[in-house]
Structures are given as C-alpha cells and as structure tokens.
Protein backbone atom coordinates (compact mmCIF):
# COMPACT_ATOMS: atom_id res chain seq x y z
CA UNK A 1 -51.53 -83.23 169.63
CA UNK A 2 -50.75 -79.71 170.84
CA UNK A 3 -49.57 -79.13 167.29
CA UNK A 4 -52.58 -80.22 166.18
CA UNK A 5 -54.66 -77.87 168.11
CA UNK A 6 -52.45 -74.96 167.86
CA UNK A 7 -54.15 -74.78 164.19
CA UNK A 8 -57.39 -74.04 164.67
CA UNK A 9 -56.84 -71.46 167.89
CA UNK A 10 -54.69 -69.37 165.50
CA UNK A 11 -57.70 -69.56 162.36
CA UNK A 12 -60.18 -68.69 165.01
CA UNK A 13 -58.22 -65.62 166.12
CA UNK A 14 -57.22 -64.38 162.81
CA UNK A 15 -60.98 -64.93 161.62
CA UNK A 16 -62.53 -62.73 164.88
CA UNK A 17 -59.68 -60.06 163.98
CA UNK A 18 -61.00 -60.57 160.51
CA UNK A 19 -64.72 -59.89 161.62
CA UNK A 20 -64.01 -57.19 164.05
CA UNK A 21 -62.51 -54.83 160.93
CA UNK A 22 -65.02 -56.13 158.64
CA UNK A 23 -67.56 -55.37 161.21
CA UNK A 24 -65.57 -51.82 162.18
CA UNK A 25 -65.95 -50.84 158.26
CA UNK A 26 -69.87 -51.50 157.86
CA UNK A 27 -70.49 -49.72 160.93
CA UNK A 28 -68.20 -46.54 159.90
CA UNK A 29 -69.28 -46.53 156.36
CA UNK A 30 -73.66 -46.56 157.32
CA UNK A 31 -72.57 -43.75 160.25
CA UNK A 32 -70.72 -41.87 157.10
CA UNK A 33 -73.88 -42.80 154.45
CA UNK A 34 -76.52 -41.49 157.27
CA UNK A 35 -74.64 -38.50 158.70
CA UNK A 36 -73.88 -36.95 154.73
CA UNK A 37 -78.16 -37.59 154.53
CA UNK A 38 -78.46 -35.52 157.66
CA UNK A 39 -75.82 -32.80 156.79
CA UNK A 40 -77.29 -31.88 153.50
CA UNK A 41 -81.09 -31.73 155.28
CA UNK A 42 -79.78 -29.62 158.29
CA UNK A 43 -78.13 -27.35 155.39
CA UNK A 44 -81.67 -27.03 153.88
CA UNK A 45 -83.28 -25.92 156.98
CA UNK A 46 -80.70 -23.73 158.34
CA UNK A 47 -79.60 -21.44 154.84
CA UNK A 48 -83.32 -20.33 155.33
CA UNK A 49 -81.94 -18.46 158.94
CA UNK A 50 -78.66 -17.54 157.31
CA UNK A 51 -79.53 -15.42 154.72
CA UNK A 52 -83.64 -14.35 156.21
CA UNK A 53 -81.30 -10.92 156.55
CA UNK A 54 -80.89 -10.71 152.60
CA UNK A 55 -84.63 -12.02 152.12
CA UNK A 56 -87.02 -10.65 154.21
CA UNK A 57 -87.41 -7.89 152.66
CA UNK A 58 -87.95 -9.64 149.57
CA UNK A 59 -91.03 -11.46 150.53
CA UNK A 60 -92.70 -9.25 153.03
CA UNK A 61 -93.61 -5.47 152.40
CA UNK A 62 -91.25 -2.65 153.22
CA UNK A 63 -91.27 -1.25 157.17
CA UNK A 64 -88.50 -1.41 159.65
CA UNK A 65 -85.80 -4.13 159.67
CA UNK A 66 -87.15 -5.57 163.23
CA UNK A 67 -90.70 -6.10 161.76
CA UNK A 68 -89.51 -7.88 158.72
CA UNK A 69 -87.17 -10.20 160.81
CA UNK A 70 -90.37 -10.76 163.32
CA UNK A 71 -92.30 -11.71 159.87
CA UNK A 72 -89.36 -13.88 158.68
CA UNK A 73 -88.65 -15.28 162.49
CA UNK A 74 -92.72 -15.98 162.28
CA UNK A 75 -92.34 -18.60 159.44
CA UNK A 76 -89.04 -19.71 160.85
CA UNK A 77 -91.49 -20.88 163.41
CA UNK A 78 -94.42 -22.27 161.38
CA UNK A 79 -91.96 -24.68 160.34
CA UNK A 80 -90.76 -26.30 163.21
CA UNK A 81 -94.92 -25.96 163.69
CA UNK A 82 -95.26 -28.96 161.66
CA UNK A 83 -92.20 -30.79 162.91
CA UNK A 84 -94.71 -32.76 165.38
CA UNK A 85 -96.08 -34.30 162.13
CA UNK A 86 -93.06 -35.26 160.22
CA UNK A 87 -91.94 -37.09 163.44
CA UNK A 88 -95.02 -39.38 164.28
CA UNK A 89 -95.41 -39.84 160.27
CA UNK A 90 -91.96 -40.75 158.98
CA UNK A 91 -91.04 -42.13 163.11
CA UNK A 92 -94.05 -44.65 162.67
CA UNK A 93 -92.97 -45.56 159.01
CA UNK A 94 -89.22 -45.98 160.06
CA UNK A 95 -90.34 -48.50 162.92
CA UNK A 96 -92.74 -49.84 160.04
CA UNK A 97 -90.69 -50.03 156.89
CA UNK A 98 -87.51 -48.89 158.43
CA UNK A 99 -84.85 -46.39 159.13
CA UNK A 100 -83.54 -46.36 155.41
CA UNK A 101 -86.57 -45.96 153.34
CA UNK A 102 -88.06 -42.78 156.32
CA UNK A 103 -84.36 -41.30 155.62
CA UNK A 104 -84.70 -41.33 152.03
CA UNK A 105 -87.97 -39.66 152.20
CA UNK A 106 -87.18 -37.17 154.31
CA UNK A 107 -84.39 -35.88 152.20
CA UNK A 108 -86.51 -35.97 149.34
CA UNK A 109 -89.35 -33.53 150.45
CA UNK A 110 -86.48 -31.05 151.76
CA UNK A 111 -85.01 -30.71 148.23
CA UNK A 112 -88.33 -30.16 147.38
CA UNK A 113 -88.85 -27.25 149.89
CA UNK A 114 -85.79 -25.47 148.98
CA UNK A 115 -86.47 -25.52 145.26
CA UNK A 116 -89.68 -24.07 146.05
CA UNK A 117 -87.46 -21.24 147.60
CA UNK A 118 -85.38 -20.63 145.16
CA UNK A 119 -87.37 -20.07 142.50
CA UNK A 120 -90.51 -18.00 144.45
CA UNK A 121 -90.49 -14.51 142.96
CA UNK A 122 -91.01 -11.42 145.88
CA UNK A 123 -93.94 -9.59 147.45
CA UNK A 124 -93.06 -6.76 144.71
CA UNK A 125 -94.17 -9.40 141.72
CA UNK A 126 -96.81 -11.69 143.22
CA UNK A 127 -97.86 -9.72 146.16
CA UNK A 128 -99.45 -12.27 149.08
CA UNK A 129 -98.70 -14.94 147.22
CA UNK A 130 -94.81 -15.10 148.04
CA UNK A 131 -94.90 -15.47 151.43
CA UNK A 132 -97.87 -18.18 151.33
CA UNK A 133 -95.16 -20.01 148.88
CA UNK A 134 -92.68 -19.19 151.81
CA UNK A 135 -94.55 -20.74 153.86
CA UNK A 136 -95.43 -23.95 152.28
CA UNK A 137 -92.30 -24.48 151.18
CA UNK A 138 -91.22 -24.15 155.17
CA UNK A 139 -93.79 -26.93 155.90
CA UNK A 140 -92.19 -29.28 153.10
CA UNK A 141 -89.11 -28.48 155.06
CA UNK A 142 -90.74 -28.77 158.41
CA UNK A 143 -92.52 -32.19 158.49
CA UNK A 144 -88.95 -33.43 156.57
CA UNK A 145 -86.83 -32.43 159.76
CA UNK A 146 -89.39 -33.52 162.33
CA UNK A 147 -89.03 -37.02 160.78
CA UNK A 148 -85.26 -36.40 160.33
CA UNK A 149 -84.24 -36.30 164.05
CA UNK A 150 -86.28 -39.34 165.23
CA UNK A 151 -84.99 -41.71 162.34
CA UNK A 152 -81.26 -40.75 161.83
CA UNK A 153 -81.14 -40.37 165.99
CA UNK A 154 -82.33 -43.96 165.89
CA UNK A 155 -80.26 -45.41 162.77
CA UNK A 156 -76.41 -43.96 164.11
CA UNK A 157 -77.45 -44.92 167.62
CA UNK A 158 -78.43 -48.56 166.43
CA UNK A 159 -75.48 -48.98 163.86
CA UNK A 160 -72.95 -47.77 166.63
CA UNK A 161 -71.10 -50.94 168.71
CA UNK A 162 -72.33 -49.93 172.46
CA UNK A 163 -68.52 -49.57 174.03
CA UNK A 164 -68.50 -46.59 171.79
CA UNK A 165 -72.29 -45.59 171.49
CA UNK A 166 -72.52 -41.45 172.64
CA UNK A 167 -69.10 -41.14 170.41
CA UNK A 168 -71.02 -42.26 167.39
CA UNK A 169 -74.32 -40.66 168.26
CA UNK A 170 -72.66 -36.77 168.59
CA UNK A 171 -72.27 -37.23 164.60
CA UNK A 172 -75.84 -36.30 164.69
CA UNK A 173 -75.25 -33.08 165.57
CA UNK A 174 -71.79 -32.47 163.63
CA UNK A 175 -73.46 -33.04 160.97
CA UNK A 176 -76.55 -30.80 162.12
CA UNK A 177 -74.02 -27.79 163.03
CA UNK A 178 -72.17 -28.17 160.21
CA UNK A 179 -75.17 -27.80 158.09
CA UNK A 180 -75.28 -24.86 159.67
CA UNK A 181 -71.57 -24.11 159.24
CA UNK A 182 -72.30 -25.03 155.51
CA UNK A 183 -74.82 -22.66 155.22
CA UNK A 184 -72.80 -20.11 157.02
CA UNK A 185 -69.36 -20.64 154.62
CA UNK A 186 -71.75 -20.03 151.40
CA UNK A 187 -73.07 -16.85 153.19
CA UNK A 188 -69.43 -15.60 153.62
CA UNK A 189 -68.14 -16.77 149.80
CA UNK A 190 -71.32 -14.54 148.52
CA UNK A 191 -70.98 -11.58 151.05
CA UNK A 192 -67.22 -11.09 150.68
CA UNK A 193 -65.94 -12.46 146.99
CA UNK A 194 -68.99 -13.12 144.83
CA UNK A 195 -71.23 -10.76 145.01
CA UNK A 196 -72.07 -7.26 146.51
CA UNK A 197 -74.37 -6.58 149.55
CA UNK A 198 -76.91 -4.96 146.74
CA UNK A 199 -76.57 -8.39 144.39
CA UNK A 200 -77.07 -10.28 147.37
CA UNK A 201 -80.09 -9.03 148.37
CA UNK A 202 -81.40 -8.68 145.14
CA UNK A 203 -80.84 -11.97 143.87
CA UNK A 204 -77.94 -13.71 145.66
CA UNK A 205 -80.05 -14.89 148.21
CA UNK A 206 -81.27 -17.62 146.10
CA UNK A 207 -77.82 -19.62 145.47
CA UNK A 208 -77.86 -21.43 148.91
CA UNK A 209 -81.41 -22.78 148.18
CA UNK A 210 -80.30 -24.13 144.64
CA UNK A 211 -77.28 -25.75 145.86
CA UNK A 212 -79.25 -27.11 148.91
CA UNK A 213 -81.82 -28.50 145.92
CA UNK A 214 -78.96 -30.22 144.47
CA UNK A 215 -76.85 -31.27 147.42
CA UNK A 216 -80.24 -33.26 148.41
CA UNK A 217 -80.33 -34.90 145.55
CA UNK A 218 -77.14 -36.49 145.75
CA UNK A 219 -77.48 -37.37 149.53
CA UNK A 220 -81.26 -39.08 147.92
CA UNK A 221 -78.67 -41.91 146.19
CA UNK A 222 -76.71 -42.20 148.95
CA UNK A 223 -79.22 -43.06 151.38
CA UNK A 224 -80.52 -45.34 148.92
CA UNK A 225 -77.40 -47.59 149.52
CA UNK A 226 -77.61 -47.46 153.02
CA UNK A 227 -77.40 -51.01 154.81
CA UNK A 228 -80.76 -51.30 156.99
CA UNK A 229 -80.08 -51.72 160.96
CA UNK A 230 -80.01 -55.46 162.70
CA UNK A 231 -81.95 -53.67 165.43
CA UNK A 232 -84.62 -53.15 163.16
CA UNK A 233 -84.35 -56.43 160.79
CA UNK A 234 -84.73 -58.13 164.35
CA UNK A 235 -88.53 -56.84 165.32
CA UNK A 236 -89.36 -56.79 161.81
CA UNK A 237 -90.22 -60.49 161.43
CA UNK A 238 -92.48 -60.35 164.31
CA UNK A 239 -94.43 -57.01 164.87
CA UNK A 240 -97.81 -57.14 164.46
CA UNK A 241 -99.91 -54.60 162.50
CA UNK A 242 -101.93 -52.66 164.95
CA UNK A 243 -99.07 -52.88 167.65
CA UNK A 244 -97.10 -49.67 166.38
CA UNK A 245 -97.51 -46.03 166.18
CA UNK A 246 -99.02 -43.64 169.13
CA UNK A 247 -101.01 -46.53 171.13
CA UNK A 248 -97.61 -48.40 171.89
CA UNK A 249 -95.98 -44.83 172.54
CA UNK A 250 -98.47 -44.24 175.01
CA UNK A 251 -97.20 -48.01 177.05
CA UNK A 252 -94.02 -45.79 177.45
CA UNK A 253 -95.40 -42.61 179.40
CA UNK A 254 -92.17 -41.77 181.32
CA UNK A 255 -90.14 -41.86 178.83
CA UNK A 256 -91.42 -39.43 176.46
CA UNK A 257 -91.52 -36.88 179.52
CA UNK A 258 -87.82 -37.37 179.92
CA UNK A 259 -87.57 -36.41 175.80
CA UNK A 260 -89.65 -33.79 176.45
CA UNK A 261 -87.93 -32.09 180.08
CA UNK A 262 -84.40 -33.10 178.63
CA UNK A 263 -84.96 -31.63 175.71
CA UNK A 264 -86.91 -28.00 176.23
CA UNK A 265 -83.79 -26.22 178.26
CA UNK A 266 -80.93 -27.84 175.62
CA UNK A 267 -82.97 -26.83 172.21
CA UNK A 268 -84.16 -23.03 173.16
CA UNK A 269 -80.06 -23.01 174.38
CA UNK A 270 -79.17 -24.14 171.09
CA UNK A 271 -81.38 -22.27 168.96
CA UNK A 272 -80.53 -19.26 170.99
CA UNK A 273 -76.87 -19.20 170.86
CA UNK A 274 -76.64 -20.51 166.61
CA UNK A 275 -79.43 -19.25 164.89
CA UNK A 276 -80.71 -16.40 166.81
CA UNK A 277 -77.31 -14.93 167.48
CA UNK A 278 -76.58 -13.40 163.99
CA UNK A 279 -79.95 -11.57 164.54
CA UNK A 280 -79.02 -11.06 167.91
CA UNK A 281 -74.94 -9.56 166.96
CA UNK A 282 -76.23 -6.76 164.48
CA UNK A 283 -79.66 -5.70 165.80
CA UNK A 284 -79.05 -5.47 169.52
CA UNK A 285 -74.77 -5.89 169.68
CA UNK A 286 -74.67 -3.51 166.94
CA UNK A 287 -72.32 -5.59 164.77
CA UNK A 288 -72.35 -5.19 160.91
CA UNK A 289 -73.98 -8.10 158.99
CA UNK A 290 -70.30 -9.74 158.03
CA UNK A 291 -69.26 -9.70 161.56
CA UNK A 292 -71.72 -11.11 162.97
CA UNK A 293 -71.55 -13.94 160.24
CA UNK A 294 -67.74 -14.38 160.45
CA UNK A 295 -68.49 -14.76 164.42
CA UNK A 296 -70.97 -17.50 163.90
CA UNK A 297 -69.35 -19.35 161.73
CA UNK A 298 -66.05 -19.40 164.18
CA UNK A 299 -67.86 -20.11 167.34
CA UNK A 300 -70.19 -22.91 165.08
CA UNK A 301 -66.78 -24.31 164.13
CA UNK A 302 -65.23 -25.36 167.31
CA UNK A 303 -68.58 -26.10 168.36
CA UNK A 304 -68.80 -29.08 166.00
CA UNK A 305 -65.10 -30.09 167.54
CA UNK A 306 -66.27 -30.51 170.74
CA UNK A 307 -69.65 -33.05 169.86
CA UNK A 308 -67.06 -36.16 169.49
CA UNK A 309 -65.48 -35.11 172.61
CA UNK A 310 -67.92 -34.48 174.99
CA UNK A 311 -69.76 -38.16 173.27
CA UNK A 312 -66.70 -39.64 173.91
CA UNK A 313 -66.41 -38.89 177.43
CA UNK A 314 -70.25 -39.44 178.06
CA UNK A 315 -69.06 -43.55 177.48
CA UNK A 316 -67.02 -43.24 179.90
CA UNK A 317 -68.33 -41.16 182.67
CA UNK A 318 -72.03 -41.56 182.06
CA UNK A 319 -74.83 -39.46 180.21
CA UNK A 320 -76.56 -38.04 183.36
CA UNK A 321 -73.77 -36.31 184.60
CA UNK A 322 -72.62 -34.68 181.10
CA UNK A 323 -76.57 -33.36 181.38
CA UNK A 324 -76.33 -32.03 184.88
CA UNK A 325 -72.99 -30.43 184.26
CA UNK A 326 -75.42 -28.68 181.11
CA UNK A 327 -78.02 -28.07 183.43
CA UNK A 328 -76.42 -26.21 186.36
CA UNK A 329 -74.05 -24.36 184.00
CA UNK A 330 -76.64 -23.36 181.85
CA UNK A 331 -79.33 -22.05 185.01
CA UNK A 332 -76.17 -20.11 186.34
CA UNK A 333 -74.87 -18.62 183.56
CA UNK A 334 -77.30 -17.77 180.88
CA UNK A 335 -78.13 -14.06 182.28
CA UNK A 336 -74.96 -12.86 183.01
CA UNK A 337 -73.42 -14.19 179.48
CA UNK A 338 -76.74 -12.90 177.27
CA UNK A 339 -75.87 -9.30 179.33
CA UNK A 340 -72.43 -8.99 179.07
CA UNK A 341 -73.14 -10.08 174.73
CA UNK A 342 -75.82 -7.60 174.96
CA UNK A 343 -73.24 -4.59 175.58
CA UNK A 344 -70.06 -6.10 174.25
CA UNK A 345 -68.55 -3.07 172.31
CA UNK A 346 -66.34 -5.38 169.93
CA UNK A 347 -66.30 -8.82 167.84
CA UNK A 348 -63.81 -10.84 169.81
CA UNK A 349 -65.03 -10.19 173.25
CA UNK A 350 -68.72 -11.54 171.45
CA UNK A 351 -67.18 -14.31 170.09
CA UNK A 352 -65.82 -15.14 173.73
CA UNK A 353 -69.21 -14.76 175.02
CA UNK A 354 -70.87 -16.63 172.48
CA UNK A 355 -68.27 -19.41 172.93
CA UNK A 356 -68.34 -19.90 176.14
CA UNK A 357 -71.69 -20.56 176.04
CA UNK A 358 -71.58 -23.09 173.25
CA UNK A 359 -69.31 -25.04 175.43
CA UNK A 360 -72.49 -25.24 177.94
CA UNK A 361 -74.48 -26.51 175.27
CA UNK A 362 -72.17 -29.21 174.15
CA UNK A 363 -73.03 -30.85 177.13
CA UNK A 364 -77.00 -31.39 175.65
CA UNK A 365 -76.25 -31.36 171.93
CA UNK A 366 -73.61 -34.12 171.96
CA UNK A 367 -75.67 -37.48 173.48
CA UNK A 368 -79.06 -35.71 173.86
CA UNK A 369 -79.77 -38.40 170.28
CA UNK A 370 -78.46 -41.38 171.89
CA UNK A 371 -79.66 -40.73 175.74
CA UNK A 372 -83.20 -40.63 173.94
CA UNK A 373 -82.71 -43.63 171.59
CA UNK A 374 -81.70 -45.62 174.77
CA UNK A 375 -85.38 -45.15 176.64
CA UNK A 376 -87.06 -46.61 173.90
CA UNK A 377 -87.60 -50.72 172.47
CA UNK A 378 -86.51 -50.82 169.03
CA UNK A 379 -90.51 -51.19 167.68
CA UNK A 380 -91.23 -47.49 168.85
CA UNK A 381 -87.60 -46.24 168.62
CA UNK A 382 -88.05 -43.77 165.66
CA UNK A 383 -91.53 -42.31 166.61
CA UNK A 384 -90.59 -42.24 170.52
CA UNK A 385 -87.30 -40.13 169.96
CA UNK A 386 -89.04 -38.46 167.25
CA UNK A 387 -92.03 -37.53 168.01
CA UNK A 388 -92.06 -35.57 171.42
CA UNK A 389 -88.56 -34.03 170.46
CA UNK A 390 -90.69 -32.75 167.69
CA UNK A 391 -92.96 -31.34 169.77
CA UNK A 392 -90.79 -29.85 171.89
CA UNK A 393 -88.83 -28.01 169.81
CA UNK A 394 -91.45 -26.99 167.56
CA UNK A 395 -92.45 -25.18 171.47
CA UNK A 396 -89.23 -23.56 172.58
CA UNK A 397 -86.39 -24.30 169.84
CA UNK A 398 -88.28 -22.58 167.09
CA UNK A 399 -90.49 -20.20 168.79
CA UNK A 400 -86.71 -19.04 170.35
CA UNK A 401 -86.14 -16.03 167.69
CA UNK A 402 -89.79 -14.88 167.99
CA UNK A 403 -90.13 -14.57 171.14
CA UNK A 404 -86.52 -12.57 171.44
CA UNK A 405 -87.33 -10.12 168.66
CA UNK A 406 -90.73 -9.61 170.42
CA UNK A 407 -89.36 -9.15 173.80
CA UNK A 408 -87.22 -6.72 172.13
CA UNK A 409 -90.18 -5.06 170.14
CA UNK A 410 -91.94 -4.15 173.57
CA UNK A 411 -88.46 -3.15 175.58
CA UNK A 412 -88.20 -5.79 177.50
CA UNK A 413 -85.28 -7.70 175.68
CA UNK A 414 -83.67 -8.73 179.05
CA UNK A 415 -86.70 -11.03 179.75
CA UNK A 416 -85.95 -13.39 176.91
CA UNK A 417 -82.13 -13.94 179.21
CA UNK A 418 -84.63 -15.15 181.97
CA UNK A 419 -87.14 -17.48 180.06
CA UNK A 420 -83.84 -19.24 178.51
CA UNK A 421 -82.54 -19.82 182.43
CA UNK A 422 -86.13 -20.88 183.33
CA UNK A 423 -86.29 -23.77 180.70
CA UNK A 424 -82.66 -25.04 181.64
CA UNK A 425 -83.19 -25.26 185.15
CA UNK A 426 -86.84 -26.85 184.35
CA UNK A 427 -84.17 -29.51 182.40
CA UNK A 428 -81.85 -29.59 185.22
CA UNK A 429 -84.89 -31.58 187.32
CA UNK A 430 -84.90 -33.88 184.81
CA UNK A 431 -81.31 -34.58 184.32
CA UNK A 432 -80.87 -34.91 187.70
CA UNK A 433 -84.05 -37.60 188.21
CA UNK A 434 -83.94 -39.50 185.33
CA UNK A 435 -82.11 -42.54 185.10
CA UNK A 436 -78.12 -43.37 183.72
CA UNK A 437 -79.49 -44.73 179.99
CA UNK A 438 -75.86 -45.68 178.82
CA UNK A 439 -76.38 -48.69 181.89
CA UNK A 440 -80.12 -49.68 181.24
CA UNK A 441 -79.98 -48.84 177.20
CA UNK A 442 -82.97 -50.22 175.65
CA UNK A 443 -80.78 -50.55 172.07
C-alpha cells in the first residue's frame, strides 16, 4: 500500500521538476528572442547620436560646430516628436494582434530608416533635400521606437515568472544601453583602426547605418519565431472590437499620470548623462572627440552591469523605494555633479563624474518597464506603457540635447543643471505617492 503510493508521488515530482526547466527554458529563450529585437532597434536610433559629430556637417551648411550640432540635436528631436504615434499605433495593434507581430513591425520600419541614412548624399550634392531625407528617415525611426518601448516593455514583463519579474524586465534597458554601447564600439573600431578622422567624416559615417540596416534584418527573423505571451492569448478570445485603444486608456486616468511623473525626471537624466554627454565632454569639458567616446563607452558599460542588479534587488525590496532612492539622489546631486563635469580638467575625473551619476539613474532605468507594465490590465498593456512614455520623452528625453546646446548658445549653460534637478524632484512626488506595483501588479 505505501509502496504502492510511493509511485506516483515520485512521477509527480520528477514531472513538476520536469515542467519547471521546461518552463525556465521558454521563458529565457522569448526574453533572449525579444531583447536581441530591441538591441538591434536601440542600435538604430542611437548610431544616429554617436556619430551626428562626423555628420552634421555633412547634411547641414557650413557655420560653427555649435550651430550644426543645434541643427543635428533639432532632428534628434523631431524624432522622438513622432514617438507619441508609434506608441498608440503599434501599442493598440500589440493589445490587438499582439506583442509579436507590433515587434516585428517595429524592427522592420527602423531598418528602413537607417538605410535611408546611409545612402542620403550631403547638403553639398542635393542641397535642402538631405536634411528633409534626414528627417524622414528620423520619423521612420521615430514612430518604430515609440511603439518599441510599449510592446517589448509589455512582452519581457509578461513572459517573466513574477518571483523574478524587475530582474527580467532591466533586460529592457541592457539591451537599450547596449545599443548604445554597440553603437559606441563601432564608433571607436572606425575612429582608432579603420579609418582616419578625414575618412570618417567624409564617408565613414555611413558604416554604422549599413550594419544597423542589416543587423535589423536578422533580428526581423528572429522575432518572427518568437512564442506569443499567455497574458495576451488569455484576453484575446474575449475582447471586443470597439473596447481597445485610447477610450479604454482613458478608464485608467491615474495611471498614465504615474507613466508620465515617473518617467519625465528618469528620461531627461538618462538622455542627459548617455547621449548628450559626448556633446557635452568636447564642446563644454574640452575633451577631444576620442576621449569623450572612449569615456562613454566605459561609463555605458558598467552602466548596463548594474540594470540586472538594481532589478534584482527591486524583487526583493520593492519598486517604490529603488525610485525614491533615484529621486532624492537625483534632486540633490544633479548641480553639483553637471558643475564639477563642467570644469573637470582631465578624462578620469569625468568619467568619475559621469559615473557616479549613472549609478543615480540605474535606480529609474532598471524597473521603470516593469513598474509601468504592472499599472495596466493586459487589454491596454502595450498602448498604456507605450503611449504616455512616448509622450513624455518625446517632451524632456529628446528635447534634452536641444535645450543644453541652446542654453549654452545664449550663456546660460548652468541653467540646463537646474531644469534636469527640477524634473527629478517633480518625479520624486510621484515616486513617493504612487503605489508599491510589484504587490498590486496588474500582470
């Protein structure tokens, strides 16, 4: 008798163990399949601020090297301008027809974008016409990332078992920084063993955009074989036509103002201290061009270390007070580190600066995906993370540059130290009023 049901106990454990790793494995490979997607995408967008110091002169008439990096900050800009769009598009056709065929699409019209790139010949040959191709192709690339965020926020928050949830979720943005590190490494290969600083901004300037072309092609197939989420096979079934898109985001009110506060202090932080700072190391610092890239790339690098970590811990200590730690940190500090950068008189006292205020960021960039996926019922997920992110950003995370460079243009560069603290501490309300997501996640 005991014998007898000895048997089955044993199957029945062997057969959960069984599941659990067979479970483990579909979970790891659709985070792997979705963060490669996002990678190559964030790569797209961010070679355009990498190497804007090689090709702004190329596509916008001669005159001082601030003007033409206002000009090329200015598109930089338009972009995340139609960011908005690409998140309540592709969000409401993610919550529609799902997270796998928005993510395909999205990485589709970004290879498109950077083709358009590499191959548009300069102010010098076509006159107006090249930055008006510039500028189109940054609006392929625009409304691509604004649908981006939303959808691969919602698909690695959704694939992710919820013990282990903000661990998962930071992939987001190691993959988004190293996109950016990506971008970065190519910038280094060409500037110090392929080609000379003449070749590069000749010509050179166009490799990153080819391989970016290519690179999305390849991460196309792969998020073809993507697995779709049970979160999303689950409302499928039973979601009625008229019920999606902005009339069910508006049932949800208070949480898109918590995207929108959390996110306007953490993205103008971010933008500021990544793609802003090589602008920021050679035209105010006074740092040659391949210092000021070797610096980003380092800082960028243990950057995208700390995501997993600081995700990690947010399971176990909470998100709110990984955001409030951000917050305070962030309203404190921003002044006297964007001062002490702003006379630094050598690269590894920058790269201190720089990286100790990376560290403050971490504590937005690593859960601020999942702490937004977690407000939001799976039938609005997508457009609800997507959407006023979008917005958002589009406001303060890619207006950041421009509105440094024009501080600077008038004299007034220190103000720019003060509307970053301003946005942060506008955050900080929010951080500290909102609720603990990771106990009432709506996922």
């Amino acid at each position: 008798m005991s014998s007898e049901s000895a048997v089955p106990a044993s199957t029945h454990t062997t057969s959960g163990v069984a599941e659990s790793a067979a479970d483990t494995r579909r979970r790891l490979q659709a985070i792997f399949g979705g963060s490669i997607g996002n990678l190559v995408e964030w790569y797209d967008w961010y070679a355009y601020a990498a190497f804007s110091l090689y090709f702004a002169s190329t596509f916008f008439p001669a005159g001082d090297q601030t003007a033409q990096l206002l000009n090329a900050a200015a598109i930089f800009a338009v972009g995340f301008l139609v960011r908005p769009i690409g998140g309540w598009l592709l969000g409401r056709y993610a919550d529609r027809r799902g997270r796998k065929a928005a993510l395909t699409l999205s990485v589709l019209l970004m290879c498109t974008g950077s083709l358009i790139i590499a191959v548009t010949p300069g102010y010098a040959t076509i006159g107006i016409a090249a930055p008006a191709l510039l500028v189109f192709a940054r609006l392929l690339q625009g409304f691509s990332v604004g649908g981006e965020y939303g959808t691969s926020a919602t698909y690695l928050s959704e694939v992710a078992s919820p013990a282990r949830r903000g661990f998962y979720s930071s992939f987001q943005y190691v993959t988004l920084i190293m996109g950016q590190l990506l971008a970065l490494a190519v910038l280094i290969v060409l500037q110090f063993v392929l080609l000379t600083p003449e070749q590069l901004e000749s010509w050179g300037w166009r490799i990153p955009f080819v391989i970016g072309a290519i690179c999305a092609l390849v991460a196309l197939y792969l998020r073809r074989r993507l697995t779709e989420t049970e979160a999303f096979e689950r409302v499928r079934a039973r979601r009625e036509d008229d019920a999606g898109g902005i009339r069910l985001l508006l049932r949800h009110p208070r949480e898109v103002l918590i995207v929108v506060g959390l996110t306007m202090g953490g993205t103008l932080a971010f933008y500021t201290y990544t793609t802003y700072m090589q602008k920021f190391l050679v035209n105010t610092v006074g740092l040659t061009r391949g210092e000021s890239t070797l610096i980003s790339a380092s800082t960028l690098l243990i950057f995208l270390c700390l995501q997993p970590v600081v995700g990690a811990l947010s399971d176990r200590v909470g998100r709110r007070p990984v955001l409030i730690s951000f917050g305070v940190l962030g309203t404190v500090a921003t002044v006297p580190l964007l001062t002490a950068l702003s006379r630094a008189d050598d690269a590894l006292t920058a790269f201190g600066l720089i990286m100790a205020a990376l560290v403050i960021v971490t504590g937005y960039t690593s859960i601020n995906a999942v702490v937004k996926a977690e407000l939001f019922p799976a039938q609005i997920r997508a457009l609800g993370v997507g959407l006023p992110y979008a917005i958002t950003v589009s406001l303060f995370g890619g207006t950041a540059e421009y509105v440094a460079l024009w501080f600077k243009s008038i004299g007034h560069e220190s103000l720019f130290y003060w509307y970053v603290t301003g946005c942060i501490a506008c955050s900080l309300l929010v951080y500290v009023f909102m609720r603990e997501t990771s106990r009432t996640s709506r996922i």
